[in-house]
PDB file of N, CA and C in Angstrom:
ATOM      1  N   UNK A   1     -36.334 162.506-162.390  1.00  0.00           N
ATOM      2  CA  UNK A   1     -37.213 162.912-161.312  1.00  0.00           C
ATOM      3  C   UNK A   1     -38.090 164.061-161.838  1.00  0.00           C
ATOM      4  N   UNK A   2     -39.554 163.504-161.218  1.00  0.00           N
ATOM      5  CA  UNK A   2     -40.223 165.100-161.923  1.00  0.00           C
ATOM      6  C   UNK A   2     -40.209 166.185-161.103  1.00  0.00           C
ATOM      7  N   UNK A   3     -40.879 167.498-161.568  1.00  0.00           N
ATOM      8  CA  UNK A   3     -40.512 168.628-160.838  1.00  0.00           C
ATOM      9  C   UNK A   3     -41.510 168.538-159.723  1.00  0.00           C
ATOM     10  N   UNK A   4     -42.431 167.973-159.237  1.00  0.00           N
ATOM     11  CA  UNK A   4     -43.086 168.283-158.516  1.00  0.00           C
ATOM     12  C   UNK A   4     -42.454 167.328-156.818  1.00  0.00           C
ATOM     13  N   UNK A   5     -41.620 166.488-157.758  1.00  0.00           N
ATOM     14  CA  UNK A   5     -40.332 165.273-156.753  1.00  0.00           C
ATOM     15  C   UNK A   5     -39.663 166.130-156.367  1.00  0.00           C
ATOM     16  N   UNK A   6     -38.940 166.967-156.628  1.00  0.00           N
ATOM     17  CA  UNK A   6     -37.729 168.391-157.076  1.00  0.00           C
ATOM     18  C   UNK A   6     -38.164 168.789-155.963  1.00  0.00           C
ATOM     19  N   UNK A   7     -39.152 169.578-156.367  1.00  0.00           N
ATOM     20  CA  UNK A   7     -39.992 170.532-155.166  1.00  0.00           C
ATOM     21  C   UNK A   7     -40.049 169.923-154.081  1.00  0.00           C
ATOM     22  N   UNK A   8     -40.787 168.658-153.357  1.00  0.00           N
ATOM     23  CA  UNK A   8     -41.015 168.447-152.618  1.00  0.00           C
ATOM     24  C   UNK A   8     -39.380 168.404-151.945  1.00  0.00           C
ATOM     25  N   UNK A   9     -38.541 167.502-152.506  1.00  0.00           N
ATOM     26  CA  UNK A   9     -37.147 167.581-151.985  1.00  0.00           C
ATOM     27  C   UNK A   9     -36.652 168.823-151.409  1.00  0.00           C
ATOM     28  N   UNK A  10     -36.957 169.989-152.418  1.00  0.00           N
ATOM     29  CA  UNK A  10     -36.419 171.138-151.752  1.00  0.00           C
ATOM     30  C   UNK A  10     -37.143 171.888-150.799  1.00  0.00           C
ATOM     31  N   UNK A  11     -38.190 171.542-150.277  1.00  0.00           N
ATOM     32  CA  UNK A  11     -39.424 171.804-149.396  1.00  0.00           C
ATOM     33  C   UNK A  11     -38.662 171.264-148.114  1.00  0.00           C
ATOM     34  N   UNK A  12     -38.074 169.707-148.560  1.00  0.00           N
ATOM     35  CA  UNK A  12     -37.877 169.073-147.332  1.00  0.00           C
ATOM     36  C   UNK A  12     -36.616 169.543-146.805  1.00  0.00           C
ATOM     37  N   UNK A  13     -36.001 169.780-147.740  1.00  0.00           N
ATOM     38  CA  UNK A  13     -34.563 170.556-147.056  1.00  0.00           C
ATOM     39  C   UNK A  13     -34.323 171.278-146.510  1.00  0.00           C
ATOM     40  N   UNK A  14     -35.240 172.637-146.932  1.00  0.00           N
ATOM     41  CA  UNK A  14     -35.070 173.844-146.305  1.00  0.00           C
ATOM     42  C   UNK A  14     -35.852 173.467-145.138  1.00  0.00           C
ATOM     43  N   UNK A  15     -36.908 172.743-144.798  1.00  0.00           N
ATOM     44  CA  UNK A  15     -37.607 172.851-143.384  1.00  0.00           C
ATOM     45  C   UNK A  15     -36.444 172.267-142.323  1.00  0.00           C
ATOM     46  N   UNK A  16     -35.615 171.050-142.954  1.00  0.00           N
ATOM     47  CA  UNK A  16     -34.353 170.127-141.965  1.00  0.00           C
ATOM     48  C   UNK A  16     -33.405 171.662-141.888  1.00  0.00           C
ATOM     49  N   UNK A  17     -33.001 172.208-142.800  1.00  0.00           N
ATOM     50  CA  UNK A  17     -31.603 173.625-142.662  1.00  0.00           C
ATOM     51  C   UNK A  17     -32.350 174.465-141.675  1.00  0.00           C
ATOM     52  N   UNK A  18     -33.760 174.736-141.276  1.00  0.00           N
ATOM     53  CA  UNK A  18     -34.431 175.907-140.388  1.00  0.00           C
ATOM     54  C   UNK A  18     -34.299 177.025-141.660  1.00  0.00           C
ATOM     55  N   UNK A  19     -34.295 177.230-142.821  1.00  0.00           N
ATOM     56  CA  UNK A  19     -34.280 178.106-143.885  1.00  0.00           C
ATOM     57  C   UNK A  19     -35.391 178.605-144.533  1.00  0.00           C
ATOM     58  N   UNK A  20     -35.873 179.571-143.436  1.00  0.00           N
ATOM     59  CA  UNK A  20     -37.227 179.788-143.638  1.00  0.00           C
ATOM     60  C   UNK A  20     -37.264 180.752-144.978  1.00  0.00           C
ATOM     61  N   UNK A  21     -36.225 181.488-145.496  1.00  0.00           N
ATOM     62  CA  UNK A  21     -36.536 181.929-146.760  1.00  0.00           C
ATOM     63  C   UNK A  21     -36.805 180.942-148.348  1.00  0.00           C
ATOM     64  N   UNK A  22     -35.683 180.009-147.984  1.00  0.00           N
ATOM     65  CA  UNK A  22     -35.767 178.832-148.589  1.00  0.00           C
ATOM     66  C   UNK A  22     -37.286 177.783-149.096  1.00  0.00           C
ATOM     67  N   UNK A  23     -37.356 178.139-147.607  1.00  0.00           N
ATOM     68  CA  UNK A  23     -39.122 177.312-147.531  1.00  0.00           C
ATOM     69  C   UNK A  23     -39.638 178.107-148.412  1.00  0.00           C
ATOM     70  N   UNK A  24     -40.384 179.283-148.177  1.00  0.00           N
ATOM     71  CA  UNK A  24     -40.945 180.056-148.825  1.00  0.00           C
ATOM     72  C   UNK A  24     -40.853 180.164-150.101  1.00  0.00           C
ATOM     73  N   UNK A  25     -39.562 180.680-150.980  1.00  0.00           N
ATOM     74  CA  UNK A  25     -39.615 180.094-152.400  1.00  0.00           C
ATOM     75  C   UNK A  25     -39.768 179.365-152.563  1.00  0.00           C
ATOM     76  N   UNK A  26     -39.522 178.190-152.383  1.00  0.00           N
ATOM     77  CA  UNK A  26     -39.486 176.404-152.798  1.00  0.00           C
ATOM     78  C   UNK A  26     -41.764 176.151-152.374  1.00  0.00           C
ATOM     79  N   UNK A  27     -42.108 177.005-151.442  1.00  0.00           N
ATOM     80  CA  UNK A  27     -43.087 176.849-151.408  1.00  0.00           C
ATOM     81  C   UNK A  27     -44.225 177.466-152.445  1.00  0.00           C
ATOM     82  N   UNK A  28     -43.905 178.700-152.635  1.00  0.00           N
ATOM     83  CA  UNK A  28     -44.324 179.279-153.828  1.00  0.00           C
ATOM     84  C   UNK A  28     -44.284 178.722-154.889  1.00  0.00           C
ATOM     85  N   UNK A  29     -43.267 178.211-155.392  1.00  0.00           N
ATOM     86  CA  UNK A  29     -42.927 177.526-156.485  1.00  0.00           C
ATOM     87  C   UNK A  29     -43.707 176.097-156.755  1.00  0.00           C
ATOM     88  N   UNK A  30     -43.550 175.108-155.477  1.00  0.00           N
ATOM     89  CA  UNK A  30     -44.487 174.027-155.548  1.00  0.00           C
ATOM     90  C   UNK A  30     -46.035 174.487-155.071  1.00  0.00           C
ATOM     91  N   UNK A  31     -46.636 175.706-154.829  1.00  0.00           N
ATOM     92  CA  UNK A  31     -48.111 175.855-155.124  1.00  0.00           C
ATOM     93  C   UNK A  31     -48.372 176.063-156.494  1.00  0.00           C
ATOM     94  N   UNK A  32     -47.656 176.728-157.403  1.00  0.00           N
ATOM     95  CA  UNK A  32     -47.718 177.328-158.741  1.00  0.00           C
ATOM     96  C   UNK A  32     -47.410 175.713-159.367  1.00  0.00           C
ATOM     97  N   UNK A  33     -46.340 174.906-159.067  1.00  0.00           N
ATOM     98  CA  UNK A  33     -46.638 173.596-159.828  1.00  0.00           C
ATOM     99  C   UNK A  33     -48.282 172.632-159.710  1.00  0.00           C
ATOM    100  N   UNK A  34     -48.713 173.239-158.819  1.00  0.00           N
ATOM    101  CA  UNK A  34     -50.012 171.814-158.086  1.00  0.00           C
ATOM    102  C   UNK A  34     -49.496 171.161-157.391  1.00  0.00           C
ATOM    103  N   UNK A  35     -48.803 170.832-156.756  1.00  0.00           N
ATOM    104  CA  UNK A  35     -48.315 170.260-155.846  1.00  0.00           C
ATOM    105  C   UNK A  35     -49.294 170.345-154.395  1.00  0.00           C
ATOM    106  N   UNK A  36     -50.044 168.607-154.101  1.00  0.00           N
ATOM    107  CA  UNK A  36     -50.914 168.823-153.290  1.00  0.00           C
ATOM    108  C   UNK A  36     -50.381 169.398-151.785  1.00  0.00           C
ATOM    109  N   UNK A  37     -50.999 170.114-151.218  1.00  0.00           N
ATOM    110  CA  UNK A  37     -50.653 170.529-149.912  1.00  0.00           C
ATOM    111  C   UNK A  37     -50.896 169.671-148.908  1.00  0.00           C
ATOM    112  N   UNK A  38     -51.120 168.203-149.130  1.00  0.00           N
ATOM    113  CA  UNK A  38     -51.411 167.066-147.912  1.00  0.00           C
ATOM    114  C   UNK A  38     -49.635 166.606-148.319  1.00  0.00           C
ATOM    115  N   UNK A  39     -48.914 166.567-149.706  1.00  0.00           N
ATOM    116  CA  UNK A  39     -48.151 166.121-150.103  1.00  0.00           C
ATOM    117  C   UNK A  39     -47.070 166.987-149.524  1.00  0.00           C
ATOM    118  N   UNK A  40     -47.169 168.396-149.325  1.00  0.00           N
ATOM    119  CA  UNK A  40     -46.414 169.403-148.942  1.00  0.00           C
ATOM    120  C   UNK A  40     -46.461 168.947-146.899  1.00  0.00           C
ATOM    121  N   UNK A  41     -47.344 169.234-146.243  1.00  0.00           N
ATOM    122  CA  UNK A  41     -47.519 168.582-144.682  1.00  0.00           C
ATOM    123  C   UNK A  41     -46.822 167.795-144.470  1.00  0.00           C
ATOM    124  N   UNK A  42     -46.604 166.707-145.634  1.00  0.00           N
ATOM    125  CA  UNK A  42     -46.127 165.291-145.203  1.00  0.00           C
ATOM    126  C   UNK A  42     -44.453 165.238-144.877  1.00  0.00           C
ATOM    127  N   UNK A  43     -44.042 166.211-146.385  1.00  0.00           N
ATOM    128  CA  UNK A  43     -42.921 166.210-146.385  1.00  0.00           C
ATOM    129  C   UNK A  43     -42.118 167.017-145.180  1.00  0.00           C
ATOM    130  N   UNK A  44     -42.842 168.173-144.674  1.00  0.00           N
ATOM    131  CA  UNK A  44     -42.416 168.906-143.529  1.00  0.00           C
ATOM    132  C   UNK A  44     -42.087 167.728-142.301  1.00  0.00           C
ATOM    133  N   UNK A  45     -43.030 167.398-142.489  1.00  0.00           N
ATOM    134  CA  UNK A  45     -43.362 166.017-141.140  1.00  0.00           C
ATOM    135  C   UNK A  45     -41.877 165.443-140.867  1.00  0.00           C
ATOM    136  N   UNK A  46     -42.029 164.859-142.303  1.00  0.00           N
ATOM    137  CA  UNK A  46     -40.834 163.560-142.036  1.00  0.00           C
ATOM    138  C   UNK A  46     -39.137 164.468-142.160  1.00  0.00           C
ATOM    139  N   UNK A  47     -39.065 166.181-142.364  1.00  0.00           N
ATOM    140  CA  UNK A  47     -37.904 166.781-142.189  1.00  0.00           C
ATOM    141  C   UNK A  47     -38.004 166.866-140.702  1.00  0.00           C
ATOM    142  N   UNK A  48     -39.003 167.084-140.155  1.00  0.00           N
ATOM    143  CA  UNK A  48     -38.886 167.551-138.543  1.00  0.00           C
ATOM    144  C   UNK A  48     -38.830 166.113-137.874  1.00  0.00           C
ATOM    145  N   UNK A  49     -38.784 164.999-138.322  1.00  0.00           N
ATOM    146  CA  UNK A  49     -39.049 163.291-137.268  1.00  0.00           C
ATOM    147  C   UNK A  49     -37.240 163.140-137.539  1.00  0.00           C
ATOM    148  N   UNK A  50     -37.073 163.882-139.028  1.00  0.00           N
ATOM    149  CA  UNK A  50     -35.220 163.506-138.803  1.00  0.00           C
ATOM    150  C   UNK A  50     -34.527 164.672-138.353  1.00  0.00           C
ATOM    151  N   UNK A  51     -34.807 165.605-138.598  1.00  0.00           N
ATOM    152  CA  UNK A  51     -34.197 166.897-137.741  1.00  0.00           C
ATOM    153  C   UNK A  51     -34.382 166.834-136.060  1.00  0.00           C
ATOM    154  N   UNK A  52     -35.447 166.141-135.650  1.00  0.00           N
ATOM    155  CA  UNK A  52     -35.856 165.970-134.385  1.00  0.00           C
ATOM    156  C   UNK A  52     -34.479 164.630-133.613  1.00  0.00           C
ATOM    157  N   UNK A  53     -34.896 163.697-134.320  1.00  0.00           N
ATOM    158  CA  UNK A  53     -33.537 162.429-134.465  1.00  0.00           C
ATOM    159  C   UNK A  53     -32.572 162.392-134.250  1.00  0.00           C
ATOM    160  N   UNK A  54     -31.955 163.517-135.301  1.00  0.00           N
ATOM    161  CA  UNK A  54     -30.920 163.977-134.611  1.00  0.00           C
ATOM    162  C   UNK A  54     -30.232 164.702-133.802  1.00  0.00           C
ATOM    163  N   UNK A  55     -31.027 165.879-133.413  1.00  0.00           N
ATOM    164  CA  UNK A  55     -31.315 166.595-132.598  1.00  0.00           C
ATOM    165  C   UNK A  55     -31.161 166.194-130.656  1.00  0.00           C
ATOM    166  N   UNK A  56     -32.044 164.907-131.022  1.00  0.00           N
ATOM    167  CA  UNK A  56     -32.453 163.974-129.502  1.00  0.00           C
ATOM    168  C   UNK A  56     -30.635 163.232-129.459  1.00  0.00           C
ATOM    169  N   UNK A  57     -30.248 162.440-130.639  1.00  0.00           N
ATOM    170  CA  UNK A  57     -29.185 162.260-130.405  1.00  0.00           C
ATOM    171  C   UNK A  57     -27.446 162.861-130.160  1.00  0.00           C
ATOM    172  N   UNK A  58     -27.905 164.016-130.792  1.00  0.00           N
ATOM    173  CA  UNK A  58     -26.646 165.061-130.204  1.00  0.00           C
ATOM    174  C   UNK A  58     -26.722 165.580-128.873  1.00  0.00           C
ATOM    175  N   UNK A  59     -27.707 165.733-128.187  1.00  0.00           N
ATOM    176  CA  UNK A  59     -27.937 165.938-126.976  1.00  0.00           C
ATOM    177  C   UNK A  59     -27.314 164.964-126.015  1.00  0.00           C
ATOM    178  N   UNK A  60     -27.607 163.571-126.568  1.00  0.00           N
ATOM    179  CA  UNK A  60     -27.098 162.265-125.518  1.00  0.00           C
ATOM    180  C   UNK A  60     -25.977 162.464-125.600  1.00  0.00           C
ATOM    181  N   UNK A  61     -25.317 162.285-126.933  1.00  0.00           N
ATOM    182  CA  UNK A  61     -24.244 162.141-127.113  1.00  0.00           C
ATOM    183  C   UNK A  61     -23.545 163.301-126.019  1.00  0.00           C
ATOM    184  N   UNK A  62     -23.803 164.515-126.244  1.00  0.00           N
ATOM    185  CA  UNK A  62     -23.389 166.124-125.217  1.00  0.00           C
ATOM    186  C   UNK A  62     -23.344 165.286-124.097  1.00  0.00           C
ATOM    187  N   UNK A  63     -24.905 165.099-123.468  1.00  0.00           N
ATOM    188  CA  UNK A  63     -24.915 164.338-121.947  1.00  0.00           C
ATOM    189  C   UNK A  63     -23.718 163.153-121.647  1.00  0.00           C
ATOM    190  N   UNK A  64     -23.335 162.418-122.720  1.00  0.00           N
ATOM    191  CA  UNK A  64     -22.154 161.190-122.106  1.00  0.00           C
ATOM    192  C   UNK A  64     -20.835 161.972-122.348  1.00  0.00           C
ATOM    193  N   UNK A  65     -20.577 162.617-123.234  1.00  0.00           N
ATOM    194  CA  UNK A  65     -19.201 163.438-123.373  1.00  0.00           C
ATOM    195  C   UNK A  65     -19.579 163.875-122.034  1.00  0.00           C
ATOM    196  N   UNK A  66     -20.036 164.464-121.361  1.00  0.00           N
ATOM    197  CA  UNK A  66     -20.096 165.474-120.215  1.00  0.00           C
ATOM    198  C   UNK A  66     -20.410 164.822-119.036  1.00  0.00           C
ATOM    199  N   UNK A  67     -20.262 163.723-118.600  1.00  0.00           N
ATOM    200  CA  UNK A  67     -20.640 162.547-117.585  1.00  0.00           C
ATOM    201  C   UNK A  67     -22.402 162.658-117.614  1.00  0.00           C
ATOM    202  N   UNK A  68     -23.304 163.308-117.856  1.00  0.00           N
ATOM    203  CA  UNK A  68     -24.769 163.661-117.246  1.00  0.00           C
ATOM    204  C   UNK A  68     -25.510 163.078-118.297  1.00  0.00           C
ATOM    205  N   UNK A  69     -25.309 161.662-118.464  1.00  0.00           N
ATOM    206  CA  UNK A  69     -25.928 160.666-119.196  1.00  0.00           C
ATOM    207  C   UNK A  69     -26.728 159.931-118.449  1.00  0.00           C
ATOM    208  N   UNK A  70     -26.941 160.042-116.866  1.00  0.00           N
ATOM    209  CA  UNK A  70     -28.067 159.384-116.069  1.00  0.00           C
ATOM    210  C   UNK A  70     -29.491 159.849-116.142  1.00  0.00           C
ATOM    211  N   UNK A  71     -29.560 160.912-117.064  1.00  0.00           N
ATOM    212  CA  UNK A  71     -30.951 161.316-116.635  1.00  0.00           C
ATOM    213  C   UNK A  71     -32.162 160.833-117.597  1.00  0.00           C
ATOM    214  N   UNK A  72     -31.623 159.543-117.856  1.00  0.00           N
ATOM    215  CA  UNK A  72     -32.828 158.781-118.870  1.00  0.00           C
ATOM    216  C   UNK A  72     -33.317 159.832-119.717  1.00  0.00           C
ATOM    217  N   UNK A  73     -32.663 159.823-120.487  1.00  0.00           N
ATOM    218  CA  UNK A  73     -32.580 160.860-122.283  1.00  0.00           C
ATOM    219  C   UNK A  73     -33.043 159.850-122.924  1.00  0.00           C
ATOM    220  N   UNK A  74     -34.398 159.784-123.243  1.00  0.00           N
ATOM    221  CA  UNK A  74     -34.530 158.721-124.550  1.00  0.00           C
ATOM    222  C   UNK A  74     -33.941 158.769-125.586  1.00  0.00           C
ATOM    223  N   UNK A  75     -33.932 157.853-126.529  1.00  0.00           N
ATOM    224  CA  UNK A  75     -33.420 157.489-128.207  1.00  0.00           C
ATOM    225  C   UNK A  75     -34.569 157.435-129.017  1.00  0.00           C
ATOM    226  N   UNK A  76     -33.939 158.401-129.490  1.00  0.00           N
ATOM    227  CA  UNK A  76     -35.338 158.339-130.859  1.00  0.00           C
ATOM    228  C   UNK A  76     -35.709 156.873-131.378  1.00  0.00           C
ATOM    229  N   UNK A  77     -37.087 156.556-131.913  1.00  0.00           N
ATOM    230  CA  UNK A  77     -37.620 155.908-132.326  1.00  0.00           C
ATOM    231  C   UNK A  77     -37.347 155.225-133.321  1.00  0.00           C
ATOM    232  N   UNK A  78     -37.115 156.225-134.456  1.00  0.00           N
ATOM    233  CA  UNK A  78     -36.888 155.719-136.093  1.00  0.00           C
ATOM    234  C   UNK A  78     -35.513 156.860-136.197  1.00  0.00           C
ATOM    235  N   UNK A  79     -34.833 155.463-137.304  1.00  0.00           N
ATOM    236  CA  UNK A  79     -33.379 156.282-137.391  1.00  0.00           C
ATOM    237  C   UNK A  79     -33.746 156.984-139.181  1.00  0.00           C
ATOM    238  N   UNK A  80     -32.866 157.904-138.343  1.00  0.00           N
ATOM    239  CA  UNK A  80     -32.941 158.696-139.948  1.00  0.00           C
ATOM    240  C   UNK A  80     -31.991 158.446-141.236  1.00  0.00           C
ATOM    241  N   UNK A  81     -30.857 157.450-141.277  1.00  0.00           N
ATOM    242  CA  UNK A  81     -30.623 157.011-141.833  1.00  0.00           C
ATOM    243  C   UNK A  81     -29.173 156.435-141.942  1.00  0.00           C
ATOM    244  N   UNK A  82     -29.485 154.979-142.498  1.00  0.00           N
ATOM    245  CA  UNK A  82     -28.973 153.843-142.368  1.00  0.00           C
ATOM    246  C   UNK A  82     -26.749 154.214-142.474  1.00  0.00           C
ATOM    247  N   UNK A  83     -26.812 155.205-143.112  1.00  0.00           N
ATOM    248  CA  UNK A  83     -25.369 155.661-143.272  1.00  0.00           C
ATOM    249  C   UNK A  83     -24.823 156.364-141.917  1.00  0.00           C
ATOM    250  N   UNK A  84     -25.920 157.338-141.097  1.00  0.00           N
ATOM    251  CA  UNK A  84     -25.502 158.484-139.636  1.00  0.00           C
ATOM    252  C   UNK A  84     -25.452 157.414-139.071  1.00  0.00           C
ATOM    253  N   UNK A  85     -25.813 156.236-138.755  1.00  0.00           N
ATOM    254  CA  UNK A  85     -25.596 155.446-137.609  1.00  0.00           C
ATOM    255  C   UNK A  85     -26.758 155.829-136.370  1.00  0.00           C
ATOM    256  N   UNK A  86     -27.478 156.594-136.575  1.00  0.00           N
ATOM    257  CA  UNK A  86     -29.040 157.072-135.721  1.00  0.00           C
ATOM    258  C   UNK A  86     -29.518 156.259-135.098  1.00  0.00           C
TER     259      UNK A  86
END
């Protein structure tokens, strides 16, 4: 994997952990590689559509453990991945 793959990975991680110091180095680091900043947006994107994902689904899940599963809680859209069961 090249470093600018690296980077983006660790871009995407720290935005899914909420590790805003994390971001920040890993961001520094992939401006100093070239790493395009449409390439950097993107990756934020798709940490917050699965951080969001799961997020929407721990909530339901809370609401049916707790009987207050009537209040039409949508399900996320796109699962975040094929192993969580999302």
């Amino acid at each position: 994997m090249d470093e600018k793959t690296k980077l983006l990975v660790c871009l995407g991680a720290a935005t899914a952990a909420n590790c805003i110091p994390c971001f920040e180095f890993y961001y520094g680091k992939a401006q100093a590689a070239g790493v395009v900043e449409a390439d950097i947006q993107e990756v934020v994107e798709i940490a917050y559509q699965v951080k969001n994902n799961v997020n929407m689904l721990m909530k339901k899940s809370i609401r049916a453990a707790t009987g207050q599963e009537g209040d039409n809680l949508p399900l996320p859209d796109a699962k975040c991945s094929p192993k969580c069961g999302s």
